[in-house]
C-alpha atoms as a PDB file:
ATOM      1  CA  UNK A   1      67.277  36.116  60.038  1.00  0.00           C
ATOM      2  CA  UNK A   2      69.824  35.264  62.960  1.00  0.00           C
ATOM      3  CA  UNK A   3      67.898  38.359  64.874  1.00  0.00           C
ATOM      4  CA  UNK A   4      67.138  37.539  68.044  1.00  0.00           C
ATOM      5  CA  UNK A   5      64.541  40.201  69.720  1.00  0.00           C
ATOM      6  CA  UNK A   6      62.901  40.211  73.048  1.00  0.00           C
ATOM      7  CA  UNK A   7      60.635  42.352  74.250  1.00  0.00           C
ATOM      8  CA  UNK A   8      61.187  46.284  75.410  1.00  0.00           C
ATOM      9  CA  UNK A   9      61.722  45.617  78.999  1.00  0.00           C
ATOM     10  CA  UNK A  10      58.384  48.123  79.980  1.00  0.00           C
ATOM     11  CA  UNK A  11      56.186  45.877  78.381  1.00  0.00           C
ATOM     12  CA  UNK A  12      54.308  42.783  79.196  1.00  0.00           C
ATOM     13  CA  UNK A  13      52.679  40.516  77.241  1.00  0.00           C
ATOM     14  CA  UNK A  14      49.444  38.073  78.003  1.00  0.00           C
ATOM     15  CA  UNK A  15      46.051  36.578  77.212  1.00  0.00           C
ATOM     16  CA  UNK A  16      43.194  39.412  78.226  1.00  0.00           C
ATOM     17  CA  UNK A  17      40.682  36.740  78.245  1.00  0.00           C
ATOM     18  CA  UNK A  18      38.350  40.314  78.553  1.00  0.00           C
ATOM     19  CA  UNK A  19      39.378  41.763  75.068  1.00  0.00           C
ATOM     20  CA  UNK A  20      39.394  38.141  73.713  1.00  0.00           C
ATOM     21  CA  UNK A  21      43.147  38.106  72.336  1.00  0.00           C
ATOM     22  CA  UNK A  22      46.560  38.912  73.478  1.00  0.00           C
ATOM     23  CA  UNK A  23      47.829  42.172  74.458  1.00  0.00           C
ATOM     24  CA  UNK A  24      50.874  44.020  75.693  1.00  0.00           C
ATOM     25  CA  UNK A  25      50.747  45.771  78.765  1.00  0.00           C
ATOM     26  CA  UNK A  26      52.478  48.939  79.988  1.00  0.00           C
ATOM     27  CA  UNK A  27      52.415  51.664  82.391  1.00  0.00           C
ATOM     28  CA  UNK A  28      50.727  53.749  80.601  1.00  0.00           C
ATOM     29  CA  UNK A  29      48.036  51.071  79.258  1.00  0.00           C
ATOM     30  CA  UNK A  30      47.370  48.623  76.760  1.00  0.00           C
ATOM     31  CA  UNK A  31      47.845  47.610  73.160  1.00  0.00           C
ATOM     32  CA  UNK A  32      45.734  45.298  71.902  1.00  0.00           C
ATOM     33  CA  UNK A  33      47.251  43.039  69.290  1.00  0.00           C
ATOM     34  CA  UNK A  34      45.328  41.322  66.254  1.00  0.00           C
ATOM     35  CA  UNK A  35      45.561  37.027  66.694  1.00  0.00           C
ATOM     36  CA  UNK A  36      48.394  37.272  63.839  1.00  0.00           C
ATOM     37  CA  UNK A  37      50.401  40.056  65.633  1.00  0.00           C
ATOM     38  CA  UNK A  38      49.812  37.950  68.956  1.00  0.00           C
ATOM     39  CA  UNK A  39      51.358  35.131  67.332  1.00  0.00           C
ATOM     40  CA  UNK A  40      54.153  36.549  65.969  1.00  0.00           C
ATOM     41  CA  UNK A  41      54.618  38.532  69.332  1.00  0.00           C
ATOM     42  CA  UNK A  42      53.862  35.138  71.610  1.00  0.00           C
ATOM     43  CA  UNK A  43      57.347  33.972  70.240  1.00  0.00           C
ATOM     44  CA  UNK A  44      59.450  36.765  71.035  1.00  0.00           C
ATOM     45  CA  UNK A  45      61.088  35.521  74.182  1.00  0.00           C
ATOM     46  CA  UNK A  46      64.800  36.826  73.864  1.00  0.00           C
ATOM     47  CA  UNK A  47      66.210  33.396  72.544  1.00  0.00           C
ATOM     48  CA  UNK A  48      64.540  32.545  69.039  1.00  0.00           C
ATOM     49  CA  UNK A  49      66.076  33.855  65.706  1.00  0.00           C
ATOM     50  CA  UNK A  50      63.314  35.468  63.472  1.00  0.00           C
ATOM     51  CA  UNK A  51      64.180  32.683  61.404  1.00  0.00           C
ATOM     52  CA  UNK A  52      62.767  29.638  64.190  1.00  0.00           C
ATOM     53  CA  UNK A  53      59.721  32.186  64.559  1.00  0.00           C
ATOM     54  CA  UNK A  54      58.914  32.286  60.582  1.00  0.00           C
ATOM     55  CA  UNK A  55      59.576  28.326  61.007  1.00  0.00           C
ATOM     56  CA  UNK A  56      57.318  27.897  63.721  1.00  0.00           C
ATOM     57  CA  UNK A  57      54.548  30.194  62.773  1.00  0.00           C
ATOM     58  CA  UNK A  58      54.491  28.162  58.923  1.00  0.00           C
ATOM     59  CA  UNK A  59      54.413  25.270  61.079  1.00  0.00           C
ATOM     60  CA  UNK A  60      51.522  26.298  63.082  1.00  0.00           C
ATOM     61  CA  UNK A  61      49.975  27.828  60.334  1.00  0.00           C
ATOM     62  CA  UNK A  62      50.604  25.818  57.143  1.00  0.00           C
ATOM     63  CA  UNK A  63      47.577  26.940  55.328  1.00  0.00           C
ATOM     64  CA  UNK A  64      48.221  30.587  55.222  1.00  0.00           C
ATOM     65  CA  UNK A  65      50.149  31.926  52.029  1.00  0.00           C
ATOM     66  CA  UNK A  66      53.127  34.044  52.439  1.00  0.00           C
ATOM     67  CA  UNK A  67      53.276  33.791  56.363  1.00  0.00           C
ATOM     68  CA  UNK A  68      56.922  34.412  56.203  1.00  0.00           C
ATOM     69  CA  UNK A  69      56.179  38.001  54.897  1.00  0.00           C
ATOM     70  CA  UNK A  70      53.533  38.923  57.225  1.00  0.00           C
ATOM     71  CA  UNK A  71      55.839  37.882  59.880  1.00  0.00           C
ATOM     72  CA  UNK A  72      58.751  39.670  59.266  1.00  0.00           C
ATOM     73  CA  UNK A  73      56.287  42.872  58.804  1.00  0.00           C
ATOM     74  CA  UNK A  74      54.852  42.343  62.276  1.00  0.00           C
ATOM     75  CA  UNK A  75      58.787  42.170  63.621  1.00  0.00           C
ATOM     76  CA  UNK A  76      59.627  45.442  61.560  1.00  0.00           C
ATOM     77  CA  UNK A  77      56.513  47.412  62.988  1.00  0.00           C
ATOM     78  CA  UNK A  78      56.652  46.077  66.573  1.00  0.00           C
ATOM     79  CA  UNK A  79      60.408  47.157  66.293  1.00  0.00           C
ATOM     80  CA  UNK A  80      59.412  50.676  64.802  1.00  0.00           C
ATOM     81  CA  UNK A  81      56.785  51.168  67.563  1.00  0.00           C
ATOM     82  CA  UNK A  82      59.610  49.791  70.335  1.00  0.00           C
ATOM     83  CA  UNK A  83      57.832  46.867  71.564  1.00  0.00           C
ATOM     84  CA  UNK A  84      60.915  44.472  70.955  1.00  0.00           C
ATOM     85  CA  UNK A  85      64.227  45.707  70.912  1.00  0.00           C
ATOM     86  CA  UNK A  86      67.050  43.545  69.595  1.00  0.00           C
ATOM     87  CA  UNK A  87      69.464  41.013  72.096  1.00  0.00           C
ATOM     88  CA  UNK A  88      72.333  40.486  69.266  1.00  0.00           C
END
């Protein structure tokens, strides 16, 4: 939970105020992300442990059960698909 990821240096990530949500950008087009995988994604910024983004999200989100789950699944598939890549 000391993991510290940032994101896979072809890709950009922003609001697309046109698709309504957050998406990540790259030369060959664009991924759109759901608003929990933009959240999760939103705090990847090379410095954070996974562990201050499952703190953050819960404290953003209280009300939603088992965040801390759903988060680290969102890390594992955005590292599977190479849209983070680890900086430790």
């Amino acid at each position: 939970s000391d993991q510290v990821f940032g994101l896979a240096k072809h890709y950009r990530f922003q609001w697309e105020e046109a698709q309504g949500g957050y998406v990540l950008l790259f030369p060959e087009g664009m991924i759109k992300l759901n608003g929990g995988a933009g959240e999760v994604i939103k705090r990847i910024d090379g410095q954070r442990t996974v562990a201050e983004i499952v703190a953050d999200c819960k404290a953003t989100f209280p009300e939603v059960p088992d965040l801390e789950g759903d988060v680290l699944s969102m890390l594992a598939l955005a590292q599977e698909k190479a849209w983070i890549t680890p900086k430790n």
